[in-house]
Protein backbone atom coordinates (compact mmCIF):
# COMPACT_ATOMS: atom_id res chain seq x y z
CA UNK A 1 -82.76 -215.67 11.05
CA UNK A 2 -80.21 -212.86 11.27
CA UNK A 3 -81.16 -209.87 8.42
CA UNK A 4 -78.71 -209.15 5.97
CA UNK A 5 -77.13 -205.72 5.88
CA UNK A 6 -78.74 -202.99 4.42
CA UNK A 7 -77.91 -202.70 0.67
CA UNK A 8 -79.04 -201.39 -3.04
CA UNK A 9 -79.71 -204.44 -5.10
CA UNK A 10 -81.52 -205.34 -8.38
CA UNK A 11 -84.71 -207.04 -8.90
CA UNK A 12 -82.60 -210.08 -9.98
CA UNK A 13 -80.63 -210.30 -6.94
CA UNK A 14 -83.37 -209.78 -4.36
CA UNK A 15 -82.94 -212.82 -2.01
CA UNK A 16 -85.33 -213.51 1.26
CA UNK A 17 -84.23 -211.72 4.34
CA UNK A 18 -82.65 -208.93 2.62
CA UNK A 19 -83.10 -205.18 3.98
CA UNK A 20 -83.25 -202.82 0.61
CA UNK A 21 -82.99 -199.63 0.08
CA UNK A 22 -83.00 -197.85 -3.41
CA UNK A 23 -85.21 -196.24 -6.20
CA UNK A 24 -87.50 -198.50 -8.59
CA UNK A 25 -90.47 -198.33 -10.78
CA UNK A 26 -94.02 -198.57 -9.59
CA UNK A 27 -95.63 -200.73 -12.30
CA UNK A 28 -98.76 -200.76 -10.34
CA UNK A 29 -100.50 -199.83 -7.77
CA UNK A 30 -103.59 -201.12 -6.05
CA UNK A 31 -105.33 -200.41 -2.87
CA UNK A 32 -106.71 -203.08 -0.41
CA UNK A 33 -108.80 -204.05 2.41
CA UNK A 34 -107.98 -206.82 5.52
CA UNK A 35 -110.69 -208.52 6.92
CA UNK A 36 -110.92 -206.23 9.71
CA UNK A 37 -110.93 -203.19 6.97
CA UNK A 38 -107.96 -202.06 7.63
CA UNK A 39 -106.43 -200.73 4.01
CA UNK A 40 -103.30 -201.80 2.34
CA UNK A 41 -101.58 -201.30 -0.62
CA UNK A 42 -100.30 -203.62 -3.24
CA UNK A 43 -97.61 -202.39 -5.29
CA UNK A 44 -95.47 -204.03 -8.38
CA UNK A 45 -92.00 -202.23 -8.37
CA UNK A 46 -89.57 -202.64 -11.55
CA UNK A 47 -86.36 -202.24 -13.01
CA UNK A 48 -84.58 -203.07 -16.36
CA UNK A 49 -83.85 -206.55 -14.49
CA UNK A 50 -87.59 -207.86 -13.46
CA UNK A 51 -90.30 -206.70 -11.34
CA UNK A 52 -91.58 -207.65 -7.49
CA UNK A 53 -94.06 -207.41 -5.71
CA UNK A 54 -94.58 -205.08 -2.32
CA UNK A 55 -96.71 -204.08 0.21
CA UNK A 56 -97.39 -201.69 2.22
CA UNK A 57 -99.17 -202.41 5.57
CA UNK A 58 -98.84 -198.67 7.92
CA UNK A 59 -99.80 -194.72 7.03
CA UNK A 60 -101.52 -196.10 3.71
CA UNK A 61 -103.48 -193.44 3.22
CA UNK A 62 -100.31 -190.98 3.42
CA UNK A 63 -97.79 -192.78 1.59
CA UNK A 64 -100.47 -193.33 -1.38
CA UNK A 65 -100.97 -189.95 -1.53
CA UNK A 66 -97.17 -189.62 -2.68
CA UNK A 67 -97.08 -190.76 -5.99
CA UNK A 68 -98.83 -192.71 -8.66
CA UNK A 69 -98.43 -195.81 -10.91
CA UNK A 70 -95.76 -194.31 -13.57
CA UNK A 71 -93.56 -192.79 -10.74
CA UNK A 72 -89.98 -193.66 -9.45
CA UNK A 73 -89.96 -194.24 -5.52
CA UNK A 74 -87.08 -194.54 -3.09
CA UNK A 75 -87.80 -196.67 -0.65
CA UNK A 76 -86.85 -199.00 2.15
CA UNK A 77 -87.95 -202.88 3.26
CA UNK A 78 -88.18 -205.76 4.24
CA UNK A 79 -87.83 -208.79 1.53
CA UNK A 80 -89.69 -211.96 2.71
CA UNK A 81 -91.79 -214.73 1.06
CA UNK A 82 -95.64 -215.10 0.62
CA UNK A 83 -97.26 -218.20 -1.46
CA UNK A 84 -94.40 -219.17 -2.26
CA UNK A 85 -93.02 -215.27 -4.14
CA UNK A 86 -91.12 -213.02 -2.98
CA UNK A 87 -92.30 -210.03 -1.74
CA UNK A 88 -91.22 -206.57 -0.28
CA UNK A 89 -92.94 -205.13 2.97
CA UNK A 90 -92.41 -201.46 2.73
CA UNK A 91 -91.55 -199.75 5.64
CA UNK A 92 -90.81 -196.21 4.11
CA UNK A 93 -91.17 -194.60 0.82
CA UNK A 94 -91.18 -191.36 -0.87
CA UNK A 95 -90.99 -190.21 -4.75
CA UNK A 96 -88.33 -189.40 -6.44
CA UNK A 97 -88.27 -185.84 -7.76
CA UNK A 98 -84.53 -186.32 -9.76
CA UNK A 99 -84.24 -186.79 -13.97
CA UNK A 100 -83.17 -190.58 -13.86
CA UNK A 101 -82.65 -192.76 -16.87
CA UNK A 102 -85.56 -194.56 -17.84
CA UNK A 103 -83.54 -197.53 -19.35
CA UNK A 104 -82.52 -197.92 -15.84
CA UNK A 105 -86.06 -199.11 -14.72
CA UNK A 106 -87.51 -200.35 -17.93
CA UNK A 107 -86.54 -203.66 -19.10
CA UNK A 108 -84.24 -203.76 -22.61
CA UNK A 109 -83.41 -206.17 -24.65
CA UNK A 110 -80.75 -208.19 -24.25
CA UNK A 111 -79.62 -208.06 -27.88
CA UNK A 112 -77.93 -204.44 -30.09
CA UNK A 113 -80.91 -202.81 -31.59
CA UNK A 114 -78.51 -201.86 -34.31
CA UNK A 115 -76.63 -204.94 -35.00
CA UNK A 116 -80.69 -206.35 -35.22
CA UNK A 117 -81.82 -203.50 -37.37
CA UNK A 118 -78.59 -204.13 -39.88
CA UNK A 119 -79.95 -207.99 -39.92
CA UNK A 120 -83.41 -206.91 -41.21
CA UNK A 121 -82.19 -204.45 -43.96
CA UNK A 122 -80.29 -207.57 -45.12
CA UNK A 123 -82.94 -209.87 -44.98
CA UNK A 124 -85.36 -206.88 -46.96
CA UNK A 125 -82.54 -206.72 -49.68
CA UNK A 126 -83.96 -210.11 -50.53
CA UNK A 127 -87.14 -208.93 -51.75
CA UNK A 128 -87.18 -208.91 -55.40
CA UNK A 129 -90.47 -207.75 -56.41
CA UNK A 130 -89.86 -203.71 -57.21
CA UNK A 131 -93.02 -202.53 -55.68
CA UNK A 132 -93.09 -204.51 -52.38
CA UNK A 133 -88.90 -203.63 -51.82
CA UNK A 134 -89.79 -200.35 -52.76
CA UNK A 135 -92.37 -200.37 -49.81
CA UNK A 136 -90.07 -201.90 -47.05
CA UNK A 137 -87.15 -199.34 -48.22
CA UNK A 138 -89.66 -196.22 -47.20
CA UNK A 139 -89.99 -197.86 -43.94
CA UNK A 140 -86.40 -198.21 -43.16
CA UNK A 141 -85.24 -194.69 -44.50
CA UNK A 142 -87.28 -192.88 -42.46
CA UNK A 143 -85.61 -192.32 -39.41
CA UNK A 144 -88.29 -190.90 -37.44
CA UNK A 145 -90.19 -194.54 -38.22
CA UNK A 146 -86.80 -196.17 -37.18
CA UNK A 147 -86.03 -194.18 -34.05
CA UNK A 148 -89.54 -195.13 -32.56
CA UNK A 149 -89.37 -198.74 -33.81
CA UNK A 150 -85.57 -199.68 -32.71
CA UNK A 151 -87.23 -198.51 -29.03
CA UNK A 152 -90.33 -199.70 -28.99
CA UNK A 153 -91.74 -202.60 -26.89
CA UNK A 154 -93.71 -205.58 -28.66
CA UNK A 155 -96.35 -205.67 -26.26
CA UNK A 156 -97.70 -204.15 -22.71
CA UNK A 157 -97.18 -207.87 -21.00
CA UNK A 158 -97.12 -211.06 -22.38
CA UNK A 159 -94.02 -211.38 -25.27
CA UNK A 160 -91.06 -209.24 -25.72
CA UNK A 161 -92.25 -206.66 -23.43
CA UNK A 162 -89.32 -204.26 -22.99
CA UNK A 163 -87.65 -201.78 -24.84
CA UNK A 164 -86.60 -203.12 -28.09
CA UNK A 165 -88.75 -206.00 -28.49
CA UNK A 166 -90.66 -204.91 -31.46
CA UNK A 167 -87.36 -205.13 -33.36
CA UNK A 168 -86.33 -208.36 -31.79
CA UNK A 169 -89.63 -210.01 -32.38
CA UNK A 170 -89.94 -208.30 -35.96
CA UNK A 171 -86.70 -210.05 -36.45
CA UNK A 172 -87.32 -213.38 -35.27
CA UNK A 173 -90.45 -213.03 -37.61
CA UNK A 174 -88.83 -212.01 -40.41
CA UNK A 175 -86.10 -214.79 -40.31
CA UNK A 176 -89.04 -217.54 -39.40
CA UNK A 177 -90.63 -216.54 -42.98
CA UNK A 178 -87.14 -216.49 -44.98
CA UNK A 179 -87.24 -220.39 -43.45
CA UNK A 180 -90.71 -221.21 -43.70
CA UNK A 181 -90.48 -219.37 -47.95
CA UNK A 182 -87.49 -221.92 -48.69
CA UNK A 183 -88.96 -224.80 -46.94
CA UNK A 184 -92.63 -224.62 -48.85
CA UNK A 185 -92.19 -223.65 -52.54
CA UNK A 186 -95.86 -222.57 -52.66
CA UNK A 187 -95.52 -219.64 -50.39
CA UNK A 188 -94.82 -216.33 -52.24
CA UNK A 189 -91.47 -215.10 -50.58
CA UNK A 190 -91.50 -211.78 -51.30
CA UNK A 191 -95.02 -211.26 -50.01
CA UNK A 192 -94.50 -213.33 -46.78
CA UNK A 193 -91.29 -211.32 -46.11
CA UNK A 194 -92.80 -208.23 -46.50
CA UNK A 195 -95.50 -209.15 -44.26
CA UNK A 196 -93.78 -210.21 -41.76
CA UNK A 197 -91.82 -207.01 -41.61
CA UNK A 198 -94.69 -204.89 -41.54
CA UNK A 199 -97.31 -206.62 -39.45
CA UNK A 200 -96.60 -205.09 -36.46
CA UNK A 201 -95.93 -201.52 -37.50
CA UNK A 202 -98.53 -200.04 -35.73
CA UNK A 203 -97.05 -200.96 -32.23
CA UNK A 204 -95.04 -197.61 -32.34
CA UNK A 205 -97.90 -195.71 -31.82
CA UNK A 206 -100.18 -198.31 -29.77
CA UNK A 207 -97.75 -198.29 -27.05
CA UNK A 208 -96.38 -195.51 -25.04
CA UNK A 209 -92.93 -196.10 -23.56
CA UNK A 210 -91.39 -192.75 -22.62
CA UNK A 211 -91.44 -194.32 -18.05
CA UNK A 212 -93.80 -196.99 -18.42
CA UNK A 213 -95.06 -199.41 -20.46
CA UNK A 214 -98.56 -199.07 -21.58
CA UNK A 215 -101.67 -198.24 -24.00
CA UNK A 216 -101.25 -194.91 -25.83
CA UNK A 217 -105.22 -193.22 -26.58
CA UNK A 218 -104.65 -193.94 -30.08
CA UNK A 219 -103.89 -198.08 -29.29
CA UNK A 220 -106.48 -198.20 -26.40
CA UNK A 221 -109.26 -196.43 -29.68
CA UNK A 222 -107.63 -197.99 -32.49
CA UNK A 223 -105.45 -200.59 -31.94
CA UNK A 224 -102.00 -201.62 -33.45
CA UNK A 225 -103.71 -203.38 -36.49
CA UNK A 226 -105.82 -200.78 -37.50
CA UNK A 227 -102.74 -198.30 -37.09
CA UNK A 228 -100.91 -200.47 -38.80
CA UNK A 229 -102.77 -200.36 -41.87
CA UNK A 230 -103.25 -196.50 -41.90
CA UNK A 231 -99.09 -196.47 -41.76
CA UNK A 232 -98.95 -199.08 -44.86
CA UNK A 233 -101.40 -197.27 -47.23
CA UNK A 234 -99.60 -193.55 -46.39
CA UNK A 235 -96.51 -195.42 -47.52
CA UNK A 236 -98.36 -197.58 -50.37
CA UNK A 237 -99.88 -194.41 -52.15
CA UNK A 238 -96.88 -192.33 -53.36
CA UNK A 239 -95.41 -195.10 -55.07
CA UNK A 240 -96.05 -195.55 -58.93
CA UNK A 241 -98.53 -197.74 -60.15
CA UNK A 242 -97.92 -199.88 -56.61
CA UNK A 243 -100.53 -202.86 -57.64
CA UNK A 244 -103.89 -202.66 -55.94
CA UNK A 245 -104.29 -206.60 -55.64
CA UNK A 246 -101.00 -206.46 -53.97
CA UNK A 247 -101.92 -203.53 -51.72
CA UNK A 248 -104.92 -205.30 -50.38
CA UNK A 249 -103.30 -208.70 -49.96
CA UNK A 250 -100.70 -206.53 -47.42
CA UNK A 251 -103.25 -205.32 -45.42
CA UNK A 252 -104.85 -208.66 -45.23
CA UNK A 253 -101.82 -209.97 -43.72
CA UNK A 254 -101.64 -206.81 -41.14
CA UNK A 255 -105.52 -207.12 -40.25
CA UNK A 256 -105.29 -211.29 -40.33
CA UNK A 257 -102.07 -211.85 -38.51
CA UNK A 258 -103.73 -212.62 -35.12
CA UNK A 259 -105.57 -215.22 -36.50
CA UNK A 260 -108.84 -215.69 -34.54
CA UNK A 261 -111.58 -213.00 -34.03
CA UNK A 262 -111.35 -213.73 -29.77
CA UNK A 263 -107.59 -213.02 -30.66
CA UNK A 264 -108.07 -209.36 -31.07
CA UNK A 265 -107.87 -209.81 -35.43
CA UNK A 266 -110.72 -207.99 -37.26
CA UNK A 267 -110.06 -210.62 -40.11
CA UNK A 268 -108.94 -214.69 -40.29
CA UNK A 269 -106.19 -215.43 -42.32
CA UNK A 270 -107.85 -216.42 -45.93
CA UNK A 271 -104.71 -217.10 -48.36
CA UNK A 272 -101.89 -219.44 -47.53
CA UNK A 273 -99.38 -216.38 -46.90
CA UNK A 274 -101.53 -214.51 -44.30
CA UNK A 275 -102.10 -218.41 -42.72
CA UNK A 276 -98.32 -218.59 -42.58
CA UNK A 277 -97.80 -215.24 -41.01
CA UNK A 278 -100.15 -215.58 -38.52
CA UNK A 279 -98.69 -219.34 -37.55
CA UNK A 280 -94.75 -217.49 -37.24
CA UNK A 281 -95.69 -214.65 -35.24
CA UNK A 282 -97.91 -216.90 -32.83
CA UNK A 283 -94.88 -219.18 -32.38
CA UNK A 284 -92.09 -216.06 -32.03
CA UNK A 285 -94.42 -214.66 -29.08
CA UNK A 286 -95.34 -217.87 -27.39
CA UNK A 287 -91.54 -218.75 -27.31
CA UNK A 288 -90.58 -215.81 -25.81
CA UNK A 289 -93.21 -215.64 -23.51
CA UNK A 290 -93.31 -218.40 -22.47
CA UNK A 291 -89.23 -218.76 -22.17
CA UNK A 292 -89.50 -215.74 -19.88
CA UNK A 293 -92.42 -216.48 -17.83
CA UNK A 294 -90.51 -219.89 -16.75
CA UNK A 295 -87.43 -218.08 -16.17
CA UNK A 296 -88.97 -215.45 -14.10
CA UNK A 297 -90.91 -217.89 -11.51
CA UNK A 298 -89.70 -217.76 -8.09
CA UNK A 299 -91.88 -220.31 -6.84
CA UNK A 300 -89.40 -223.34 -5.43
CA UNK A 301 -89.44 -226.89 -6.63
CA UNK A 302 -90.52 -227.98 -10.36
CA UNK A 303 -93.69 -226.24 -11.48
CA UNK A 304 -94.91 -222.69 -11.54
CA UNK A 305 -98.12 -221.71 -10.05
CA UNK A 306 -101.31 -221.85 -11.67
CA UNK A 307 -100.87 -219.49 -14.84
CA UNK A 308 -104.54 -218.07 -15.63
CA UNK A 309 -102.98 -217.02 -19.00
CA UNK A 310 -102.70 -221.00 -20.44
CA UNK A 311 -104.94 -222.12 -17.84
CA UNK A 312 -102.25 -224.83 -16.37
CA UNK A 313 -99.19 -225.41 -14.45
CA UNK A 314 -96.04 -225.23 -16.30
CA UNK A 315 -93.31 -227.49 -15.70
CA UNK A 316 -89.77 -225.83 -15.23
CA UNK A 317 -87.72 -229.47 -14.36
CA UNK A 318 -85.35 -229.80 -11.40
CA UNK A 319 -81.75 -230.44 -11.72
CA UNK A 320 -81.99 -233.27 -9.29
CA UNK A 321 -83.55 -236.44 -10.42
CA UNK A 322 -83.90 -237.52 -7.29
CA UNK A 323 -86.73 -235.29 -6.38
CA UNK A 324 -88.32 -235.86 -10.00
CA UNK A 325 -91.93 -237.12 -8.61
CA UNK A 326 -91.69 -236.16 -5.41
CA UNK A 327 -93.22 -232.51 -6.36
CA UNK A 328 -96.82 -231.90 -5.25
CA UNK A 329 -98.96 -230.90 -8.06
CA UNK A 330 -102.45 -230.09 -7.37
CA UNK A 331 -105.25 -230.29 -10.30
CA UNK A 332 -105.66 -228.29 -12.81
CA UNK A 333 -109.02 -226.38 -13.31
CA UNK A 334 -111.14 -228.08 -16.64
CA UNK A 335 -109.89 -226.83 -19.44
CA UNK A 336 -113.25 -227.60 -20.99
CA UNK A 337 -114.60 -224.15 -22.77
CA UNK A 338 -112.03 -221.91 -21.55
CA UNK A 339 -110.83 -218.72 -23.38
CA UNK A 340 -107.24 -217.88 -23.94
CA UNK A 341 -106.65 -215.14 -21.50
CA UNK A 342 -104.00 -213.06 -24.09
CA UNK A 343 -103.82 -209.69 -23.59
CA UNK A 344 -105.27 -208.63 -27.21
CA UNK A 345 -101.44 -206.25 -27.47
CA UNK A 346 -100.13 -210.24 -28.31
């Protein structure tokens, strides 16, 4: 088959058979051994429209020595198909020593960070109890809080894991609990809503998210919860004769929101508005996990490959219903005593 002409494309728009040439992300980086012990290096490149993986086969040894995970590389290849993926068989590469834009090679949302952060104030402006507004209204006036939050990723991998995800999923949260506060009169609104702003505060300083996305020393030590709740009682304490009940009730719904101790949550949920938050957030990230991981497949026909995250195939249709059947599926693994696989950041 005749190889396309040589050309700078996207992650999106990578297509078998093309020849590419430009400057991408190395999301990571491992080395490798062939049966005959020959090394090789594995390599997941990125840019603000998806990640692919790449090889490299000749001068390992050299070219490794040219950069690390974290770095921007230039390089050149051959796009082709393994297992069903596509892959990239490098054929030269060097690092990039010029100041490029990070947005360019980190993943953004797809939605305005400020026309999202103007839709939570609102949605705050509904809280009516004095001390619990007055709580959320420290949060959103301090800018250095908001600058790091309107950027900030949700996660490392799984759900709304790009720049501006925390927002967007604080968002989604926050409009799940206005919903789920109408729809069951027992809930305590105000509480919920302020939970569900708040639970994932900490996030701005587990994650680091200057080139890369990843674990800050302070999230890899402490985590995002326990940040979380050294943020709300810095906030909590200079207000007048906040409520102590109420104080601890907040942090219960920080340290509770993850619901299950192999979840990564120091605490379970024990009142019915930390049970609530905990059953929103879990749906907001699955959604958009899930939503992306689906979208994201490259593997042809109507199922993805074996996901060890859910520990199944998942089923992405086919526009044809002629071929709906006709796909081979091959067994799934016993689900019998497996553990979720989530990345504790979800």
């Amino acid at each position: 088959m005749k190889t396309k002409e040589t050309q700078r494309i996207w992650v999106k728009d990578i297509k078998e058979n093309d020849l590419i040439e430009g400057a991408f992300l190395v999301k990571s980086k491992v080395t490798g051994q062939t049966r005959q012990g020959s090394p090789f290096l594995t390599l997941t490149l990125a840019d603000k429209t998806g990640k692919v993986d790449a090889k490299v086969w000749e001068n390992v040894e050299g070219i490794s020595s040219l950069f690390k995970e974290g770095d921007i590389v230039e390089i050149t290849g051959q796009v082709n198909t393994y297992r069903n993926q596509m892959q990239i068989q490098i054929q030269q590469l060097k690092r990039n020593e010029s100041a490029l834009d990070p947005a360019v090679f980190l993943e953004t949302t797809p939605k305005d960070t400020s026309q999202m952060l103007s839709e939570l104030k609102d949605l705050a402006a509904r809280i009516k109890n004095r001390h619990l507004r007055a709580l959320v209204d420290s949060f959103l006036a301090d800018h250095g809080f908001i600058s790091q939050f309107k950027k900030a990723p949700a996660a490392k991998v799984f759900h709304h894991s790009y720049l501006g995800g925390l927002l967007e999923h604080t968002l989604s949260v926050t409009q799940l609990a206005v919903m789920a506060a109408e729809h069951y009169p027992d809930l305590d609104g105000d509480l919920l809503l302020t939970g569900a702003i708040l639970h994932d505060i900490g996030k701005i300083d587990e994650l680091s998210f200057e080139r890369t996305i990843d674990y800050s020393d302070q999230g890899r030590l402490l985590g995002h919860i326990v940040l979380g709740v050294m943020m709300l009682e810095k906030k909590v304490n200079p207000i007048k004769d906040f409520p102590p009940e109420l104080a601890m009730r907040l942090k219960h719904l920080i340290l509770s929101h993850h619901g299950e101790f192999d979840f990564g949550s120091p605490k379970r949920p024990k009142f019915l508005e930390a049970f609530a938050l905990h059953l929103i957030d879990d749906l907001d990230a699955k959604i958009n996990g899930l939503g992306r991981l689906l979208k994201e497949d490259r593997k042809e026909g109507s199922w993805t490959s074996f996901n060890s995250l859910f520990q199944r195939y998942l089923y992405k249709g086919n526009s044809s219903a002629d071929t709906i059947g006709k796909q081979e599926v091959k067994e799934e693994p016993g689900e019998q005593g497996q553990r979720h696989l989530f990345d504790v950041d979800y």
